[in-house]
Protein backbone atom coordinates (compact mmCIF):
# COMPACT_ATOMS: atom_id res chain seq x y z
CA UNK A 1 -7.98 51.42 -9.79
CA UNK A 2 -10.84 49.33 -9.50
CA UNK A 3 -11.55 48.25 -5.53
CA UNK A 4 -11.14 44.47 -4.71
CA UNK A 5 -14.11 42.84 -4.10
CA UNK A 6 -13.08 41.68 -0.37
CA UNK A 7 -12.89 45.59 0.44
CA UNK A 8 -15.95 47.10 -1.18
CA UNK A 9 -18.66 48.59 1.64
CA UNK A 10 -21.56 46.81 1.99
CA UNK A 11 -24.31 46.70 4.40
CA UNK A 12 -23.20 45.61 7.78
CA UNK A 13 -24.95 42.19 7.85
CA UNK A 14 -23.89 41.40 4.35
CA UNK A 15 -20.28 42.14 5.88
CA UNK A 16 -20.49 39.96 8.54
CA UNK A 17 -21.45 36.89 6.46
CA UNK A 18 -19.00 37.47 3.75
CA UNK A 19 -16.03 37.82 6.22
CA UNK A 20 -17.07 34.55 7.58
CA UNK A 21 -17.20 32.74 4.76
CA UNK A 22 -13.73 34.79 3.96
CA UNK A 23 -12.38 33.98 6.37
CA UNK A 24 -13.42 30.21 6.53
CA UNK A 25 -11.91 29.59 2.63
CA UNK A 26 -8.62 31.17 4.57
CA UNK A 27 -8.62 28.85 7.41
CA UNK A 28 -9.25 25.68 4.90
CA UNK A 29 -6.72 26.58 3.10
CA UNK A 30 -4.52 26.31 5.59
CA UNK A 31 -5.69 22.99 6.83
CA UNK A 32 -5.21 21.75 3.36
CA UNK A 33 -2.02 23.28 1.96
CA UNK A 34 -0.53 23.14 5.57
CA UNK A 35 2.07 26.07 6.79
CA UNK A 36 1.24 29.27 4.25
CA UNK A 37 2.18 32.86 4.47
CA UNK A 38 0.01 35.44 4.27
CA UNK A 39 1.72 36.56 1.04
CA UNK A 40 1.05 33.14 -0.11
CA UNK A 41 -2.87 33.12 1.11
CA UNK A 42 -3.88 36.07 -0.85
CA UNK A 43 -2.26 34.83 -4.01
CA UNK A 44 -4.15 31.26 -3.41
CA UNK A 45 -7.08 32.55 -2.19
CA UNK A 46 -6.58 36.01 -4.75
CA UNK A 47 -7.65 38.11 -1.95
CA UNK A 48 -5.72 41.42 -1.13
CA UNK A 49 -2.40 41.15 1.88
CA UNK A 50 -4.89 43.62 3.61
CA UNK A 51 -7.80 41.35 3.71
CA UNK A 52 -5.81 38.32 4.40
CA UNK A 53 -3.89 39.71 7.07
CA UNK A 54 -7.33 40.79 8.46
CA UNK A 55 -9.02 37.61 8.88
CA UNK A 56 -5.40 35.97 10.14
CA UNK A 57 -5.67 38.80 12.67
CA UNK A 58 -8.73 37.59 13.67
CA UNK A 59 -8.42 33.60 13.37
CA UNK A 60 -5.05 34.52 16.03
CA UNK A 61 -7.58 36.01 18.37
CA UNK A 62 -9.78 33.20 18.36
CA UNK A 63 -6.87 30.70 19.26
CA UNK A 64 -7.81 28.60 15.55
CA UNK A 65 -4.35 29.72 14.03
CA UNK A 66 -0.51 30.60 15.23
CA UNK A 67 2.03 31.72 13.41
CA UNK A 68 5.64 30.24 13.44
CA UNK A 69 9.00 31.22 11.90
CA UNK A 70 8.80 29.12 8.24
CA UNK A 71 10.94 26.19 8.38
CA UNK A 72 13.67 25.69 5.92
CA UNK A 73 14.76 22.64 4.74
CA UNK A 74 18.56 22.65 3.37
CA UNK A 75 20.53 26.00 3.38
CA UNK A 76 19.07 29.31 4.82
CA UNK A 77 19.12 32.45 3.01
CA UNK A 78 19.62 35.91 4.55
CA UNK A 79 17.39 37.64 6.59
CA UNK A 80 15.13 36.10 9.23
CA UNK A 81 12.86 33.28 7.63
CA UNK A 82 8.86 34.07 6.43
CA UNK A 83 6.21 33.96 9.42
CA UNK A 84 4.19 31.29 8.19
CA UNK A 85 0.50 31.02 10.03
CA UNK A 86 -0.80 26.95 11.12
CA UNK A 87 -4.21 25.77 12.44
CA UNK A 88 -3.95 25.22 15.83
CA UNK A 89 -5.62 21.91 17.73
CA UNK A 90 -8.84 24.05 18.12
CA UNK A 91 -8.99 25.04 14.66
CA UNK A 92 -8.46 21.62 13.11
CA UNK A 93 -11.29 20.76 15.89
CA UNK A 94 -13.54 22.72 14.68
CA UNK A 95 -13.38 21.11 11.00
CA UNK A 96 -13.67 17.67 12.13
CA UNK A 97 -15.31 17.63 15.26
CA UNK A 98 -18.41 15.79 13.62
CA UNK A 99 -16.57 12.99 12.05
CA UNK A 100 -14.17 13.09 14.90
CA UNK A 101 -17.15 12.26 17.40
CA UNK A 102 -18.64 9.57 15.53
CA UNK A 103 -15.23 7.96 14.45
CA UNK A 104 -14.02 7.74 17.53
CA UNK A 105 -17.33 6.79 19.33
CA UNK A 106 -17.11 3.71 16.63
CA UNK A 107 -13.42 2.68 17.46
CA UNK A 108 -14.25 2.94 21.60
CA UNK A 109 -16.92 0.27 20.50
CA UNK A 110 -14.59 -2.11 18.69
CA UNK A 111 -11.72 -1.39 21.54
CA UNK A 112 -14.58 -2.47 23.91
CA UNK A 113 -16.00 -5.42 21.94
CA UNK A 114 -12.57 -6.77 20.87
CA UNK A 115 -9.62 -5.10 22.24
CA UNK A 116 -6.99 -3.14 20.40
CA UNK A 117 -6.12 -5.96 18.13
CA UNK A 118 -9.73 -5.30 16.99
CA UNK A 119 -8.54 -1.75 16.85
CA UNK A 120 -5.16 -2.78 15.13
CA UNK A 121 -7.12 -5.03 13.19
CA UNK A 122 -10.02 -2.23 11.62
CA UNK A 123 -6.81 0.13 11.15
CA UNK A 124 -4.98 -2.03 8.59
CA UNK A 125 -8.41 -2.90 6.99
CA UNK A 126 -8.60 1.23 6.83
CA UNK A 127 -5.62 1.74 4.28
CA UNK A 128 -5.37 -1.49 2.59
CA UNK A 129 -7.64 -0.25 -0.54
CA UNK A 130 -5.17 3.05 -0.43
CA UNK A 131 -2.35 0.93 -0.14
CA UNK A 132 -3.17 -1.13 -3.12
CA UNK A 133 -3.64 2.51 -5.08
CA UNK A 134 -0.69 3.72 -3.92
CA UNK A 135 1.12 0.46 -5.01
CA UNK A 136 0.46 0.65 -8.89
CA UNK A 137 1.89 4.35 -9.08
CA UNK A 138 4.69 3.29 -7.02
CA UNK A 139 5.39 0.44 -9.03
CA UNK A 140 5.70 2.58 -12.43
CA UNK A 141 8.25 4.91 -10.60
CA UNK A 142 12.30 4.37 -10.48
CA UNK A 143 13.19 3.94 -7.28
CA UNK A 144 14.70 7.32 -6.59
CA UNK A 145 11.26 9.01 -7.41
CA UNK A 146 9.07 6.36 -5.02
CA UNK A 147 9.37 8.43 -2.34
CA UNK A 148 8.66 12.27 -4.02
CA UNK A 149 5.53 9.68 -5.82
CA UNK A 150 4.16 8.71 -2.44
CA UNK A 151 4.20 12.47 -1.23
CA UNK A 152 2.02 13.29 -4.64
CA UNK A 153 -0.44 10.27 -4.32
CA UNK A 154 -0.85 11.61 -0.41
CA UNK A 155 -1.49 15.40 -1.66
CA UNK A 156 -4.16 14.24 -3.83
CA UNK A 157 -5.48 12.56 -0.88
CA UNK A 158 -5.89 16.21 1.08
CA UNK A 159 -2.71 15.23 3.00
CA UNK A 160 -0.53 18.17 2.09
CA UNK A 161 2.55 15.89 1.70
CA UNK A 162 6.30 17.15 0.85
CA UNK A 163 9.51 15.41 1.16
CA UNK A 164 13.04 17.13 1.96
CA UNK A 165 16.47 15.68 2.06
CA UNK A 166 17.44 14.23 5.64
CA UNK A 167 21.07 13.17 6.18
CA UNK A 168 21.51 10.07 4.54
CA UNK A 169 17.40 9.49 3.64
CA UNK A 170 14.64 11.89 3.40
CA UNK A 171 11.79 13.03 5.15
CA UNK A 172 8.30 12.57 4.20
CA UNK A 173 6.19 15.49 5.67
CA UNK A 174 2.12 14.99 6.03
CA UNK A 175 0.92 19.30 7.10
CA UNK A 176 -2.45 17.63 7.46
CA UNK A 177 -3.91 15.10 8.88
CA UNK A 178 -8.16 14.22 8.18
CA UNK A 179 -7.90 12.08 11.27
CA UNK A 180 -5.91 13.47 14.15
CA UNK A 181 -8.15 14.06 16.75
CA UNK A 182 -9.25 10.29 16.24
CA UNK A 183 -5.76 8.86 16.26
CA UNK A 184 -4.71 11.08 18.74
CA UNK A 185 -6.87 8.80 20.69
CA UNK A 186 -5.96 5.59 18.60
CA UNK A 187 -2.40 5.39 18.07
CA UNK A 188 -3.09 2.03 15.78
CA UNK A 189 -4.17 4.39 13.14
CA UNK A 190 -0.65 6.00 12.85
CA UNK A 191 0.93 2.94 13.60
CA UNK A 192 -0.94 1.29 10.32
CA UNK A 193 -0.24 4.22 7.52
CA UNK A 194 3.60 3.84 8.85
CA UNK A 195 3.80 0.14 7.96
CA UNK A 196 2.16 0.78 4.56
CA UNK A 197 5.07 3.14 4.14
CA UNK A 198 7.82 0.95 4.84
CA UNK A 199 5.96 -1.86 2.72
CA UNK A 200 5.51 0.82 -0.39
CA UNK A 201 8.94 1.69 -0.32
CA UNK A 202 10.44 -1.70 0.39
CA UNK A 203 12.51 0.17 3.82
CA UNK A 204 12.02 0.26 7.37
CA UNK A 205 10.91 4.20 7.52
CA UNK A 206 10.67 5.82 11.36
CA UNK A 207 7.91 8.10 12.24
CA UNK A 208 9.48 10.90 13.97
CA UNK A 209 6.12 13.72 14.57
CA UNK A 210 2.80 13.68 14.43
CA UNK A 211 -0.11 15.61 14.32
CA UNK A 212 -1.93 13.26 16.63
CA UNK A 213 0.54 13.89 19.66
CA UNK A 214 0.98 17.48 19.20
CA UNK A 215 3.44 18.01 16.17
CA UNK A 216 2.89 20.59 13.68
CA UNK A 217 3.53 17.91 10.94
CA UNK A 218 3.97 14.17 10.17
CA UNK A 219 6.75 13.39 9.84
CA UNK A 220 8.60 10.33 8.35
CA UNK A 221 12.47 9.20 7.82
CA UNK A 222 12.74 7.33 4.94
CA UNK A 223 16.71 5.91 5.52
CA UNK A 224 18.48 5.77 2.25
CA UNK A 225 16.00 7.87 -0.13
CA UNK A 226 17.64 9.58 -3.08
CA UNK A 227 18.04 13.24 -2.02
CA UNK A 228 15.13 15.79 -3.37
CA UNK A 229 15.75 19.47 -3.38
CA UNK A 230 15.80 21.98 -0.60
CA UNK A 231 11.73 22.41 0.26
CA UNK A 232 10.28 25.24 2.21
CA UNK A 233 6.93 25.35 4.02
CA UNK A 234 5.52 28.13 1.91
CA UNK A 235 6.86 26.16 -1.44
CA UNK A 236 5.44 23.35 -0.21
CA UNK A 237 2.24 24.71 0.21
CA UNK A 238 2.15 26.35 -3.08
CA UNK A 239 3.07 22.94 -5.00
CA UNK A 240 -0.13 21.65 -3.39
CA UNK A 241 -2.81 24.16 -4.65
């Protein structure tokens, strides 16, 4: 059997390098596909489990990932449910720290020059070209599809998004988040994407989680959505590729 490339020897220096860069595609793909198994990593990322589980081993050391019990949405099966693995605040920190800095230097200067209606203000400006997009899909969708269509239009936008029946509504789940550690300090940003929600969908959603404050997820009620099918982390994430 041939050997994988991700296990061949090579010189020690050569090594190094290509488990960083290894080991970076696996942390970005969990930033952008959100929860994932290792199972489902080494099919994305068509690395061997050994090699995946490898470089998880080591992104747990360094405090950039966690692993979790893999949420089910809908009935649960037998048998205790998939660890999944999720970037933790430092990891997602140390993809965006860059932007991060000079967003969030920008909004202090608005805050200071105008106050957070400024900040309110710039916000709405932020997502009123997506909103617009996001408007002419919506508007070619029947309504029981509008909210499974916003969760596709957000995915394209590197937002991970999945939706999964919620009592009498749905819930529209965000696994990533470009601009957490910025609204984290400026709530208006959050508070801005929710009302384009409620104005897409023609309902008065609720934002239960988000990444900003600490959640693993954004998370969304929509009341009165048409029921989608049971959704798993791990399926999410593979819809998403």
């Amino acid at each position: 059997m041939k050997t994988p490339a991700t296990d061949r020897a090579v010189p020690h220096g050569a090594a190094g390098a290509r488990d960083e860069s290894t080991r970076d595609r696996v942390a970005r793909s969990i930033l952008t596909n959100g929860p994932s198994s290792a199972a489902v990593l080494a099919e994305r990322l068509e690395l061997t489990p050994a090699a995946v589980r490898r470089h998880l081993d080591h992104l747990l050391d360094e405090g950039l990932v966690e692993s979790r019990e893999e949420r089910v949405y809908g009935p649960r099966g037998r048998g205790r449910p998939a660890k999944v693995f999720v970037l933790t605040d430092a990891g997602r920190h140390a993809f965006h720290q860059a932007y991060d800095d000079l967003a969030a230097t920008a909004l202090r200067f608005i805050a200071e020059a105008g106050g957070d209606d400024a900040v309110a203000e710039f916000a709405r400006r932020r997502v009123s070209e997506v909103e617009e997009r996001y408007r002419e899909l919506l508007a070619q969708a029947p309504e029981s599809k509008k909210t499974e269509v916003l969760a596709q239009a957000l995915t394209a936008d590197g937002y991970a998004a999945s939706t999964a029946e919620a009592g009498h509504g749905a819930q529209l789940c965000q696994h990533h988040c470009p601009v957490a550690h910025v609204a984290a300090q400026f709530p208006q940003l959050c508070e801005a994407e929710t009302e384009v929600f409620s104005r897409l969908l023609g309902k008065h959603v609720q934002r239960l989680a988000t990444i900003a404050h600490g959640d693993g997820v954004c998370t969304t009620h929509i009341p009165g959505a048409s029921p989608v099918p049971p959704v798993s982390d791990g399926e999410a994430a593979r819809t998403t590729r």
